[in-house]
C-alpha atoms as a PDB file:
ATOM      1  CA  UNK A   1     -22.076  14.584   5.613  1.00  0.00           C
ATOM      2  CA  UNK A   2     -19.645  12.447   8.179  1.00  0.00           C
ATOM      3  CA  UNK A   3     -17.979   9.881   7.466  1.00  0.00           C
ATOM      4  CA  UNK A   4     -14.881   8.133   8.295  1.00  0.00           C
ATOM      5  CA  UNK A   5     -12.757   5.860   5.810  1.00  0.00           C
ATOM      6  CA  UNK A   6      -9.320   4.363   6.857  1.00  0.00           C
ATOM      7  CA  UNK A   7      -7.219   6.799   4.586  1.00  0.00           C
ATOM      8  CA  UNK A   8      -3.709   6.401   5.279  1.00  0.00           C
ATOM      9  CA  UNK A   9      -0.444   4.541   5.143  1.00  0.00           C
ATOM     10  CA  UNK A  10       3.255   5.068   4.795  1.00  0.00           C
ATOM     11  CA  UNK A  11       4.607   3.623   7.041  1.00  0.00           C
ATOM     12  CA  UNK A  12       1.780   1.981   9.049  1.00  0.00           C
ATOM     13  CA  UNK A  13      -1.422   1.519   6.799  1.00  0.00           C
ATOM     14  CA  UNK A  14      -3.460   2.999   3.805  1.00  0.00           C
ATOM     15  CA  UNK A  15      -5.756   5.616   2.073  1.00  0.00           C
ATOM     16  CA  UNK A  16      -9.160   4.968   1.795  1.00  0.00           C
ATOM     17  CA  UNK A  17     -12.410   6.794   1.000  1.00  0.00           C
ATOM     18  CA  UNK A  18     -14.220   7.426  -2.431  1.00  0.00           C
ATOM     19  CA  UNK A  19     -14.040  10.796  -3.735  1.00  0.00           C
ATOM     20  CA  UNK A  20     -14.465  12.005  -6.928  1.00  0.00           C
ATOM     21  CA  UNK A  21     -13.361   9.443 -10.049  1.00  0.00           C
ATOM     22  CA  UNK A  22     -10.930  10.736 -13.410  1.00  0.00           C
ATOM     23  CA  UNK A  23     -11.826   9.996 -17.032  1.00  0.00           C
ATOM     24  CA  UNK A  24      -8.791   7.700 -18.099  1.00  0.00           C
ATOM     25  CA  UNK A  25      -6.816   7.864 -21.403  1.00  0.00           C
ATOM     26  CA  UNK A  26      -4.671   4.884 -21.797  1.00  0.00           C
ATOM     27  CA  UNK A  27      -1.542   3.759 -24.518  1.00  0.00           C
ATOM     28  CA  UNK A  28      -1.752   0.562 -26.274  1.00  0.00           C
ATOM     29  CA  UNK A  29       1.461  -0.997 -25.121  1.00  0.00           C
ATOM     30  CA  UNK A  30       3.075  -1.187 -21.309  1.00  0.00           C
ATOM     31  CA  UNK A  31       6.150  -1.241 -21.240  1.00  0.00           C
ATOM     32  CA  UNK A  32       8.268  -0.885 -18.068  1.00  0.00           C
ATOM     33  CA  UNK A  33       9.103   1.862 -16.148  1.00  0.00           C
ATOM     34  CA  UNK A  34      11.668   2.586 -13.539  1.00  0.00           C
ATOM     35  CA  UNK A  35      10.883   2.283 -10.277  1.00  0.00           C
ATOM     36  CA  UNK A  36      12.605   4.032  -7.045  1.00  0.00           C
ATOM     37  CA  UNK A  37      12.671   1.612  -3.308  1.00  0.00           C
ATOM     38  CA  UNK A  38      13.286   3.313  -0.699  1.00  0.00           C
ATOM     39  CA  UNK A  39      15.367   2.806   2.386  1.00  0.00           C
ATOM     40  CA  UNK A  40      11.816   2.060   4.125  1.00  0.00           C
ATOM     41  CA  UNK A  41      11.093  -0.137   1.383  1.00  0.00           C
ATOM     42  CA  UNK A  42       7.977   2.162  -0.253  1.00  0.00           C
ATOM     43  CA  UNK A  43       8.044   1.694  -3.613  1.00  0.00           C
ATOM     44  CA  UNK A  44       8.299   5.545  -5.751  1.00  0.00           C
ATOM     45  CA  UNK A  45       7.256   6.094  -9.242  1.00  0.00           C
ATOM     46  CA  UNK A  46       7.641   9.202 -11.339  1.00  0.00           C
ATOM     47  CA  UNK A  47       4.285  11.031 -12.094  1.00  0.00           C
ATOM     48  CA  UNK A  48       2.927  14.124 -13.992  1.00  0.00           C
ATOM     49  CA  UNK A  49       0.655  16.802 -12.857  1.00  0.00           C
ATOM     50  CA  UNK A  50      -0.606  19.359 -15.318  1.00  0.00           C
ATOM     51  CA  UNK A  51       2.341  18.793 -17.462  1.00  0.00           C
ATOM     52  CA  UNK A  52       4.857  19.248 -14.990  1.00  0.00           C
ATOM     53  CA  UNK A  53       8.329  17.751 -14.195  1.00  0.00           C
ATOM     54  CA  UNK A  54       8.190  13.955 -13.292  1.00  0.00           C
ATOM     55  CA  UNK A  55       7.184  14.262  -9.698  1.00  0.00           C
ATOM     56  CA  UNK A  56       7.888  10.908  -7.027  1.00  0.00           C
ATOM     57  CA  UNK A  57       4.676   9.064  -5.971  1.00  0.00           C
ATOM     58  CA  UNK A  58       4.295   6.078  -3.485  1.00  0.00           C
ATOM     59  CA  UNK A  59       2.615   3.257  -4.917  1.00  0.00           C
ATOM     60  CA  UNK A  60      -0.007   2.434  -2.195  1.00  0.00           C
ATOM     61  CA  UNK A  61      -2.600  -0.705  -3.005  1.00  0.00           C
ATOM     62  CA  UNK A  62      -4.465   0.280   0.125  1.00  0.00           C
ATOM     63  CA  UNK A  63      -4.894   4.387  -0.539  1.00  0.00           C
ATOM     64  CA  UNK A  64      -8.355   5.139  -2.069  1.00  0.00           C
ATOM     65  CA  UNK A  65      -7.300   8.528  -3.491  1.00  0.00           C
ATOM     66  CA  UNK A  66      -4.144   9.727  -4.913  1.00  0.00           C
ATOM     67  CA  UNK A  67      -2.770  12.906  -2.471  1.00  0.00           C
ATOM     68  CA  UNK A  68      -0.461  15.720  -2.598  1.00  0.00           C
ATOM     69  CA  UNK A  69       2.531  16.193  -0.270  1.00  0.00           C
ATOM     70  CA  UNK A  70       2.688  19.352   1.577  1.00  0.00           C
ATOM     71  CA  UNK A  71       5.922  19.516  -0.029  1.00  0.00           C
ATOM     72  CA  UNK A  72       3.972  19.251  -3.830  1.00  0.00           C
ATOM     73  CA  UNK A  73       1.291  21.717  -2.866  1.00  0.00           C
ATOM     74  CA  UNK A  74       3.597  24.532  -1.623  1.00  0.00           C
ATOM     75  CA  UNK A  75       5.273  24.392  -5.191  1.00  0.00           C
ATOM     76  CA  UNK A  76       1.512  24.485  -6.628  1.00  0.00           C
ATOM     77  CA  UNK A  77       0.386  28.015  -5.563  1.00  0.00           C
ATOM     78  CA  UNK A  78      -2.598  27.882  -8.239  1.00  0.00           C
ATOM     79  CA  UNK A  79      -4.168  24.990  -6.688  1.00  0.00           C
ATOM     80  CA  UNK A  80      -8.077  25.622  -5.972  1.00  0.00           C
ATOM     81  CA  UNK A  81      -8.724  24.170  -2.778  1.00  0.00           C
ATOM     82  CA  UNK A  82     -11.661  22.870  -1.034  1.00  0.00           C
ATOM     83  CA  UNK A  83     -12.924  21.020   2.156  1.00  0.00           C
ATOM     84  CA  UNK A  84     -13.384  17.703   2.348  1.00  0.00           C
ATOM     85  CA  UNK A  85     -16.359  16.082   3.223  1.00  0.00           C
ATOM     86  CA  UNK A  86     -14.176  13.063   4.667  1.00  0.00           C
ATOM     87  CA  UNK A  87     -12.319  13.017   7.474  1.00  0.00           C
ATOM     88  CA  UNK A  88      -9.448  11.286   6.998  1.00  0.00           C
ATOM     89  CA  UNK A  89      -8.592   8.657   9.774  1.00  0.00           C
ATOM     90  CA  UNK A  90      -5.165   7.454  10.265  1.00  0.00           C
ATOM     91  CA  UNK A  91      -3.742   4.748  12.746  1.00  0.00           C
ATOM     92  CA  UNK A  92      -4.835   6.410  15.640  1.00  0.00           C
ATOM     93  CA  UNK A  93      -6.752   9.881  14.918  1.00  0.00           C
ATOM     94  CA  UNK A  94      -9.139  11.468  12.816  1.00  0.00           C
ATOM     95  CA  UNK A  95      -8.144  14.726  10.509  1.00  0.00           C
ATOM     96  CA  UNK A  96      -9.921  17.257   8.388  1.00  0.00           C
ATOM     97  CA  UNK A  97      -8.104  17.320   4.980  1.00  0.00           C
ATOM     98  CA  UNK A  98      -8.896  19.313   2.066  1.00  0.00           C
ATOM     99  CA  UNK A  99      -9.041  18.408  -1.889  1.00  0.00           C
ATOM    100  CA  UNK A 100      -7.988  19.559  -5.432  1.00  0.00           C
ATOM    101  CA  UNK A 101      -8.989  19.255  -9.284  1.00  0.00           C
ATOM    102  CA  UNK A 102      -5.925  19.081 -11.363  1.00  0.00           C
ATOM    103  CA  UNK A 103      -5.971  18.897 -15.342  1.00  0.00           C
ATOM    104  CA  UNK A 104      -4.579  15.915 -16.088  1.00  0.00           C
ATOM    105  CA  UNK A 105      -2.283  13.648 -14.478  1.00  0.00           C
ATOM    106  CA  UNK A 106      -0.620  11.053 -16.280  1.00  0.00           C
ATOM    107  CA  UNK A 107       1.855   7.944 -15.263  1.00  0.00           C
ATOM    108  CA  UNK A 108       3.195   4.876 -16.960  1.00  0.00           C
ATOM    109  CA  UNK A 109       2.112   6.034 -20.328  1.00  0.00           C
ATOM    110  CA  UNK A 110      -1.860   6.313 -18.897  1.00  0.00           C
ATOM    111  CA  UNK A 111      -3.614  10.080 -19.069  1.00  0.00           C
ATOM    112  CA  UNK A 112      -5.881  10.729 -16.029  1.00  0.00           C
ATOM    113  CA  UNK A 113      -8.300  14.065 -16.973  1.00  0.00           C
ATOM    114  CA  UNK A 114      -9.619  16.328 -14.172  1.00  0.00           C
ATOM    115  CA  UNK A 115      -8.589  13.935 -11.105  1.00  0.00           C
ATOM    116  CA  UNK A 116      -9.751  15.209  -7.902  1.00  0.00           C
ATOM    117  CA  UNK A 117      -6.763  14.677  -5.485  1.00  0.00           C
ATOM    118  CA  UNK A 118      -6.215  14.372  -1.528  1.00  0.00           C
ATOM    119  CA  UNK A 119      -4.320  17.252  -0.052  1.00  0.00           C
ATOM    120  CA  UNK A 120      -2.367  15.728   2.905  1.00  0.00           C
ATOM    121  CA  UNK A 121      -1.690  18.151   5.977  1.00  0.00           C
ATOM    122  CA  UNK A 122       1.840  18.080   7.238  1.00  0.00           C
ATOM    123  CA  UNK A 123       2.273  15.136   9.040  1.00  0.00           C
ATOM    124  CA  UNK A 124       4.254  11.736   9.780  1.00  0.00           C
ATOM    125  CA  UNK A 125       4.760  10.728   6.380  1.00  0.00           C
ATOM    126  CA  UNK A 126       6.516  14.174   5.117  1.00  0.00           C
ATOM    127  CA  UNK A 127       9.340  12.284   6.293  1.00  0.00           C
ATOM    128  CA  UNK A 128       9.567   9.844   3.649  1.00  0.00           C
ATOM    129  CA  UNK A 129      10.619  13.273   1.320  1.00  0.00           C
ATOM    130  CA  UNK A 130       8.342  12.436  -1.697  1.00  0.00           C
ATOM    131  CA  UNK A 131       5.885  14.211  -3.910  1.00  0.00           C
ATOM    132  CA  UNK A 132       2.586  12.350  -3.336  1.00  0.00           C
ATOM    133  CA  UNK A 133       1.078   8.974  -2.959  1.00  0.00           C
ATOM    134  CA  UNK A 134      -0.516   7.115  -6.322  1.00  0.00           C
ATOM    135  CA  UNK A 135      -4.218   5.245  -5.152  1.00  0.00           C
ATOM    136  CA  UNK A 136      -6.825   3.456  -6.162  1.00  0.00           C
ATOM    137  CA  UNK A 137      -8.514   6.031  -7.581  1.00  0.00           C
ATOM    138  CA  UNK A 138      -6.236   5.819 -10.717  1.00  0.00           C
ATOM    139  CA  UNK A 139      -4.499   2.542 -10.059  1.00  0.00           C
ATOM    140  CA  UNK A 140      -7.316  -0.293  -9.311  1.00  0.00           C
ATOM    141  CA  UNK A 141      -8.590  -0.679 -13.052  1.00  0.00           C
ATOM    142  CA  UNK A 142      -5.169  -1.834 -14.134  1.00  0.00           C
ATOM    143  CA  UNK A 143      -2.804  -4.584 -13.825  1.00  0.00           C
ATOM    144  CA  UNK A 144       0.804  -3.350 -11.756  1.00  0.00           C
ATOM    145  CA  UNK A 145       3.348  -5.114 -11.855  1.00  0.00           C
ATOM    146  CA  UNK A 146       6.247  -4.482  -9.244  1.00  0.00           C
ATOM    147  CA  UNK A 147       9.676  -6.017  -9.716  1.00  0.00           C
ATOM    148  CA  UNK A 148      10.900  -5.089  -6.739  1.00  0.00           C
ATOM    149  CA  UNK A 149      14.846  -6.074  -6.538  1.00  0.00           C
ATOM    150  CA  UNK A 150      14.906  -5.273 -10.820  1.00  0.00           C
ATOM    151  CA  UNK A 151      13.648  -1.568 -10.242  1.00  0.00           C
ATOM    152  CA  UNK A 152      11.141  -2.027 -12.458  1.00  0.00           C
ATOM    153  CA  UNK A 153       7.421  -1.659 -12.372  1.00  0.00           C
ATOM    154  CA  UNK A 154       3.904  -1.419 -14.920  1.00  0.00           C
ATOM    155  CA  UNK A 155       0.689  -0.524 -15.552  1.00  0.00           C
ATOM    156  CA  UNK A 156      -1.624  -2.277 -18.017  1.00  0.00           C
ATOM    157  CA  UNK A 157      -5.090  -2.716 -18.943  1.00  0.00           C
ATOM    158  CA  UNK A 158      -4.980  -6.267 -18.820  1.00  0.00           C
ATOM    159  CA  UNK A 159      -2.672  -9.508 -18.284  1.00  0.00           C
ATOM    160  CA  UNK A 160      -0.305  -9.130 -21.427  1.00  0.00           C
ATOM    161  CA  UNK A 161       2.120 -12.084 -23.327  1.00  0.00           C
ATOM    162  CA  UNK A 162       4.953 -13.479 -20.814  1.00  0.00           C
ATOM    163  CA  UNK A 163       3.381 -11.259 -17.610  1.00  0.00           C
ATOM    164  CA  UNK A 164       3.260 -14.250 -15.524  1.00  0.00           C
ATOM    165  CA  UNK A 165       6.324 -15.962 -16.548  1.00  0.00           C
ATOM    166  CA  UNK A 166       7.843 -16.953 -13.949  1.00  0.00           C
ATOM    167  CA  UNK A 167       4.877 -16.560 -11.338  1.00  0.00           C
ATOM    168  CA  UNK A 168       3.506 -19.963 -10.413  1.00  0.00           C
ATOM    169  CA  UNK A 169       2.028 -18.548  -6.553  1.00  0.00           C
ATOM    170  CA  UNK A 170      -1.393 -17.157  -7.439  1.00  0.00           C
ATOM    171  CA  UNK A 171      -4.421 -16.182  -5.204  1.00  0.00           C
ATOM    172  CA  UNK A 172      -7.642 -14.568  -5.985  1.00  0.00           C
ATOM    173  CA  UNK A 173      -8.338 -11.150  -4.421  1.00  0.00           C
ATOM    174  CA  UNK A 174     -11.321  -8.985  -3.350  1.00  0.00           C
ATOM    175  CA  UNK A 175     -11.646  -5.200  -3.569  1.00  0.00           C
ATOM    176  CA  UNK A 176     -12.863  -3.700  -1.127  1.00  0.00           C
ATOM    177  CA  UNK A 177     -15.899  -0.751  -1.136  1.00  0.00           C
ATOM    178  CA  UNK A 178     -12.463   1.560  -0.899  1.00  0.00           C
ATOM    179  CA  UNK A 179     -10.552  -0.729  -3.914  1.00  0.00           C
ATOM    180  CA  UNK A 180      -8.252  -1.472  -1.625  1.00  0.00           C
ATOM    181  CA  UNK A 181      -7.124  -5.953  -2.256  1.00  0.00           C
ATOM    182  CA  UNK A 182      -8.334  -8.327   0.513  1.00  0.00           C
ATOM    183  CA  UNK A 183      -6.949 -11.907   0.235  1.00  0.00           C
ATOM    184  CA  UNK A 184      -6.487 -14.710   2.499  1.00  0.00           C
ATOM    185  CA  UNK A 185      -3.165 -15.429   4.218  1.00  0.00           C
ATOM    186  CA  UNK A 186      -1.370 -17.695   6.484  1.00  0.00           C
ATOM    187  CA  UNK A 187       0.583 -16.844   9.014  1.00  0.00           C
ATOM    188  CA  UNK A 188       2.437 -19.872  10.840  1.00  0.00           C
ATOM    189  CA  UNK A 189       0.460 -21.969   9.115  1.00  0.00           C
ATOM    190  CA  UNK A 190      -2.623 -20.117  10.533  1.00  0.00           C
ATOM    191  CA  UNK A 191      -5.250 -18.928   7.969  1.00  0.00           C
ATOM    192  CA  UNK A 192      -6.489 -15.064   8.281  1.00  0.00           C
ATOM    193  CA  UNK A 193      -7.912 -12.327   6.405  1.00  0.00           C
ATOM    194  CA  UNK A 194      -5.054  -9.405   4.917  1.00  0.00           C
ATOM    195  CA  UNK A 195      -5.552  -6.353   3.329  1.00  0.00           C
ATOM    196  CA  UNK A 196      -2.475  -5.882   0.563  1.00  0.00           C
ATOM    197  CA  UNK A 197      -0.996  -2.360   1.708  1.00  0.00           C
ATOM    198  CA  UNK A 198       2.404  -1.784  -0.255  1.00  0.00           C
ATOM    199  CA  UNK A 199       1.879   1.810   0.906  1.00  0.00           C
ATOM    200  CA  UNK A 200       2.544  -0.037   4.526  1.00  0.00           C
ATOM    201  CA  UNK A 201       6.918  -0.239   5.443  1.00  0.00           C
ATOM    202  CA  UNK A 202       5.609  -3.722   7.998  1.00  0.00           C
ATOM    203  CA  UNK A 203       3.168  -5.964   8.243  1.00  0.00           C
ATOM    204  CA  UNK A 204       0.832  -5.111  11.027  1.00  0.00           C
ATOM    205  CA  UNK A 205      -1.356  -8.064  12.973  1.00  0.00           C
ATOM    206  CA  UNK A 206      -4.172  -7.283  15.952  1.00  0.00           C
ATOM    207  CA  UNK A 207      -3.881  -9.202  18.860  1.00  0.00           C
ATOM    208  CA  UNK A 208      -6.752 -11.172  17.242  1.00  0.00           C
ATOM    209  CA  UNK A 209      -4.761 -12.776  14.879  1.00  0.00           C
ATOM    210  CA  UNK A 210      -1.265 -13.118  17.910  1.00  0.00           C
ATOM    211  CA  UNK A 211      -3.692 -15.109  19.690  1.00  0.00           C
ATOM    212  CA  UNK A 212      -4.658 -17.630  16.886  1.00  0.00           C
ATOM    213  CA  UNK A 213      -0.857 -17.911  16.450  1.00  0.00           C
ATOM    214  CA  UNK A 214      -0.116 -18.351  20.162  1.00  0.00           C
ATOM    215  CA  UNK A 215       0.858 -15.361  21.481  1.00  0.00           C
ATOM    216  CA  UNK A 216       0.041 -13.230  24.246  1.00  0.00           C
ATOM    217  CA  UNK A 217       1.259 -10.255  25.684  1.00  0.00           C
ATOM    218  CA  UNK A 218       3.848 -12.174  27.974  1.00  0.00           C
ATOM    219  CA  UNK A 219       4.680 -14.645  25.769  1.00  0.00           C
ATOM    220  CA  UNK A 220       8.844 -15.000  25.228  1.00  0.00           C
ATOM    221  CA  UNK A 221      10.372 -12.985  22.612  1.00  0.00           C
ATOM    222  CA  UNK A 222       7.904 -10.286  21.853  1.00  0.00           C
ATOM    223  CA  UNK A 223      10.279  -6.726  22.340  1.00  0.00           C
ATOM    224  CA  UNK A 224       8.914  -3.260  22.271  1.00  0.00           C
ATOM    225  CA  UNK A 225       8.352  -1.615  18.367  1.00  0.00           C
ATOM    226  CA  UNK A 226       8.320   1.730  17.281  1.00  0.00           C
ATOM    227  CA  UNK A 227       5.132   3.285  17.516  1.00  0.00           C
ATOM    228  CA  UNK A 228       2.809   3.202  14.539  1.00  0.00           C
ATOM    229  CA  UNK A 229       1.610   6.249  12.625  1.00  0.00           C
ATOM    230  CA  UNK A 230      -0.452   7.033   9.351  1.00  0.00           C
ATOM    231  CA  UNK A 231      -1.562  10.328   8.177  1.00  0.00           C
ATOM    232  CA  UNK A 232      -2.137  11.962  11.524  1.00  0.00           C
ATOM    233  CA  UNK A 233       0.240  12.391  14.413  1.00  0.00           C
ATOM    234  CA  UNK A 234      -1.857  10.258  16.675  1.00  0.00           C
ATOM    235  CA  UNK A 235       0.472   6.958  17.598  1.00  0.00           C
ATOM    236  CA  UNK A 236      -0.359   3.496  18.462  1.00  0.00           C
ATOM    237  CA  UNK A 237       2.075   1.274  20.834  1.00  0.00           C
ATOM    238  CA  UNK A 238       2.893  -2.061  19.274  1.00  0.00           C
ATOM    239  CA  UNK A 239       5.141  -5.109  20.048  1.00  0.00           C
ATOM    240  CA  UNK A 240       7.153  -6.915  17.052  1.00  0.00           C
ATOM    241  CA  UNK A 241       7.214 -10.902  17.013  1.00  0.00           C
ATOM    242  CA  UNK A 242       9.105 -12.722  14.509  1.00  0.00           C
ATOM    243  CA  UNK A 243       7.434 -15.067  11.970  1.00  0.00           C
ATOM    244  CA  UNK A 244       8.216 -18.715  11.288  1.00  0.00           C
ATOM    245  CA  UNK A 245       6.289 -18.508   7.605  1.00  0.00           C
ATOM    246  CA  UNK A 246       3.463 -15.872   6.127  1.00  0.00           C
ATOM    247  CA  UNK A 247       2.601 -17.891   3.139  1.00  0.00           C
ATOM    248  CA  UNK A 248       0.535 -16.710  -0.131  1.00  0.00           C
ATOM    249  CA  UNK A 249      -0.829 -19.406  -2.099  1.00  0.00           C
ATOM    250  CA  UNK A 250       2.162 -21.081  -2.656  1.00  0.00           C
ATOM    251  CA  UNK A 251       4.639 -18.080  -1.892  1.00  0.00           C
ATOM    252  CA  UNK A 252       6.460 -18.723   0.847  1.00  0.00           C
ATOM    253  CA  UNK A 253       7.873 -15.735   3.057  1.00  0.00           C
ATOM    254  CA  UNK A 254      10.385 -16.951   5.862  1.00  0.00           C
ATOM    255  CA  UNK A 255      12.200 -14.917   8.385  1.00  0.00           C
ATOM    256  CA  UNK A 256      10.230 -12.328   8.572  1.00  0.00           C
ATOM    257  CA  UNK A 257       8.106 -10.090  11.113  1.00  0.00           C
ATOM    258  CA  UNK A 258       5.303  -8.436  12.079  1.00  0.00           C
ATOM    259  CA  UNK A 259       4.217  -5.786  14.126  1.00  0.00           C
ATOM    260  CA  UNK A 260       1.138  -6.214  16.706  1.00  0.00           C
ATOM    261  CA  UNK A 261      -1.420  -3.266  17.867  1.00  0.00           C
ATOM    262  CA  UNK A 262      -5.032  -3.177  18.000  1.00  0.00           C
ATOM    263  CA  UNK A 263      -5.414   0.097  15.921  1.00  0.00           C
ATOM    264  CA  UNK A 264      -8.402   1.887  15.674  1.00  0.00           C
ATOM    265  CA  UNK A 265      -7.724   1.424  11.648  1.00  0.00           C
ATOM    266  CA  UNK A 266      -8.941  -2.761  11.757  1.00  0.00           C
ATOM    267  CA  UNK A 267     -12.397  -1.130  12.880  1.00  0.00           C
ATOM    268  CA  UNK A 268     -12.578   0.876   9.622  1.00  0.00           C
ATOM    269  CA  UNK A 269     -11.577  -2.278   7.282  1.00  0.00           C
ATOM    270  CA  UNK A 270     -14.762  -3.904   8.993  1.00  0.00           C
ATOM    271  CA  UNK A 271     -12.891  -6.160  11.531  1.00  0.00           C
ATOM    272  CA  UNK A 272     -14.523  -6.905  14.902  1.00  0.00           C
ATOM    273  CA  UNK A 273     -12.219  -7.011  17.804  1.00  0.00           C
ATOM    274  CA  UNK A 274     -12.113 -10.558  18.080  1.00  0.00           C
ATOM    275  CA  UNK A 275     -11.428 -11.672  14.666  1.00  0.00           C
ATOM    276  CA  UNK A 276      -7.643 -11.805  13.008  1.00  0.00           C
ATOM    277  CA  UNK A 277      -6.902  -9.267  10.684  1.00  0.00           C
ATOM    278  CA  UNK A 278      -3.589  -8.459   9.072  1.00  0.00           C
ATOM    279  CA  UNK A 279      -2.067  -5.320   7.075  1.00  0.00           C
ATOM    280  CA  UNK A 280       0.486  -7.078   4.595  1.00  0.00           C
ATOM    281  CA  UNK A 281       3.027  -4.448   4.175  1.00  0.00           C
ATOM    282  CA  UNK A 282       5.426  -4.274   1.214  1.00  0.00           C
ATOM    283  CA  UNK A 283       8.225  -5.419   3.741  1.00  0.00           C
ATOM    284  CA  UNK A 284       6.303  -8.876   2.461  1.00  0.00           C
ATOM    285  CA  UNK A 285       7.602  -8.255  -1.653  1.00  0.00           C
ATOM    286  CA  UNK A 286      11.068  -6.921  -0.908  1.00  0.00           C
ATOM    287  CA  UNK A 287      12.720  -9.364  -2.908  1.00  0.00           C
ATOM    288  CA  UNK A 288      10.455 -10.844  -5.284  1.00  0.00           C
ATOM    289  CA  UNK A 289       8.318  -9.918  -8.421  1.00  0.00           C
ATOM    290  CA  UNK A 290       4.182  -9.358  -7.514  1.00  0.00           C
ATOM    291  CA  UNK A 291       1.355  -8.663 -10.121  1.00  0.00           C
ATOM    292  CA  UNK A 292      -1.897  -6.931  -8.913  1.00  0.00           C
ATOM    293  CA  UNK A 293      -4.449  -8.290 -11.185  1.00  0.00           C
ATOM    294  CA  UNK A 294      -7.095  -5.708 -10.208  1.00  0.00           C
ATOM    295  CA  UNK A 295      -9.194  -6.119 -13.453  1.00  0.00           C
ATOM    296  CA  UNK A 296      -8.954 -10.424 -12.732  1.00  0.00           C
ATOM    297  CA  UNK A 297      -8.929 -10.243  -9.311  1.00  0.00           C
ATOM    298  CA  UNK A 298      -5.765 -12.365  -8.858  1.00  0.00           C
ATOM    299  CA  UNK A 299      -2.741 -11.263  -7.239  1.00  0.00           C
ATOM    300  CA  UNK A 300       0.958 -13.521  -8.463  1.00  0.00           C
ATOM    301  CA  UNK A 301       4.010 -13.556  -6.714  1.00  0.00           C
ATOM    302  CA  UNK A 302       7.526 -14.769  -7.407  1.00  0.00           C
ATOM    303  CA  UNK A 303       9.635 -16.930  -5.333  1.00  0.00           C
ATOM    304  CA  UNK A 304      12.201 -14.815  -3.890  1.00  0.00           C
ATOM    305  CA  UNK A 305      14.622 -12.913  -6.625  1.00  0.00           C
ATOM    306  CA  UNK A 306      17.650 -12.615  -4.097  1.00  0.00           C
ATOM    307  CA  UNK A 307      20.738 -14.011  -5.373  1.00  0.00           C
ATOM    308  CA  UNK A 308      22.293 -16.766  -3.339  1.00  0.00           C
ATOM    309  CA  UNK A 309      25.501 -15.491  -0.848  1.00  0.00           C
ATOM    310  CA  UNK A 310      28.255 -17.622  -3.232  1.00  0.00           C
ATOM    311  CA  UNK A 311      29.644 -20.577  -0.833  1.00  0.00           C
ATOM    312  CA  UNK A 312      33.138 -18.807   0.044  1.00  0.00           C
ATOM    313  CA  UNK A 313      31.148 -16.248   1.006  1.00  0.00           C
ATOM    314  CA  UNK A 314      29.182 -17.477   3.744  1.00  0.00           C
END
């Protein structure tokens, strides 16, 4: 069996593809948990395997499975490996990757027994120097919350008392066939389809969605980006344009950017060629509070958290 599911982010995009599903154990109460930004802006959460030492996981909306670091799996020598069915297809490329049953996995108070996790090949993303990446597979039957500037971050079985205080922008969401969120966007002013990626550093557009915004590959102020890169080592050349709003419901994001390639990835998520499509990256959330209402199908967002630069000061 062949197929081909858009797998991976970090730093470009996200994990998709349906393996095989855990048997969850859950606490009563939520409370919050600590979480880790890093300098890319990926948010890191502490999670258990077989017992072990907290280990550092990237919360990514868009990744269908959760996945092992090459880093992780070296310090697991008793891990039973197998072939994936799957090829796993990044930004640019397609990759044979291989899979693992663990015991038990457990995170924000929630037991996960006999998971059946990704093992990533080295790759682009070692770079980012954590354990693993956290997917659908055990996150899209909860509610996460993310405060992003408080460090904080949960996982609950439902909406609970004061959740949504102070979180008047709300928009309903879709999951995908790989769980990943779909909403609807705009982007100056513009309407367009998104995929909600927080495993993604930017916000990626095709040239679909530049074009319904006005631009073009002349057009003033576009400069040459960084090449973009998900599981595999394959690349994708991309321009960066800056944004006069990206808007969420009534969140309002100003000042902020985007990157634009045609990857091969859009295909995947079901996008023709033609029609806008955007990968909201968690560069979108830096400063503000979001809920992922996977169970209700909602996703909130703060306005921004950042505290005001004091008069004398600017």
């Amino acid at each position: 069996m062949a197929r081909s599911f858009y797998r991976h982010s970090l730093g470009a995009l996200g994990l998709f593809g349906a393996l095989v599903g855990a048997q969850v154990h859950a606490s009563a109460v939520a409370p919050s948990q600590p979480l880790e930004v890093l300098p890319s802006g990926h948010p890191v959460v502490a999670v258990s395997i077989d017992g072990s030492a907290p280990r550092r996981f990237v919360i990514d909306t868009a990744a269908s499975n959760t996945t092992i670091m090459p880093k992780l799996r070296a310090e697991m020598p008793g891990l039973v490996a197998k072939p994936s069915d799957d090829l796993l297809d990044g930004a640019s490329g397609r990759i044979a990757v291989e899979t693992a049953v663990v015991r038990e996995l457990q995170v924000a108070g929630h037991s996960f027994r006999s998971p059946e996790l990704m093992l990533l090949p080295p790759g682009p993303t070692d770079r980012l120097g954590v354990d693993g990446i956290l997917g659908a597979d055990i996150i899209a039957d909860f509610v996460v919350e993310m405060n992003m500037p408080g460090r904080t971050w949960r996982m609950a079985s439902k909406l609970e008392a004061g959740m949504l205080d102070g979180l008047p922008a709300s928009v309903p969401i879709v999951l995908d066939r790989h769980r990943a969120p779909r909403l609807t966007i705009r982007i100056n002013g513009v309407e367009m389809p998104a995929v909600l990626d927080t495993g993604a550093r930017g916000t990626v557009v095709n040239w679909a969605a530049a074009k319904a915004i006005g631009l073009k590959p002349d057009s003033p102020g576009l400069v040459k980006a960084s090449d973009i890169k998900g599981a595999t080592n394959h690349a994708t050349a991309s321009v960066e344009t800056p944004l006069s709003a990206l808007t969420i419901g009534e969140a309002r994001i100003e000042g902020g950017k985007a990157r634009i390639a045609d990857l091969s990835v859009f295909k995947e998520l079901g996008f023709e060629l033609d029609q806008p499509a955007v990968i909201l990256g968690i560069d979108t959330f830096a400063d503000r509070r979001l809920i992922i209402d996977h169970p209700g199908l909602r996703l909130h967002v703060s306005p921004s958290l950042a505290s005001p630069t004091p008069a004398s000061q600017s």
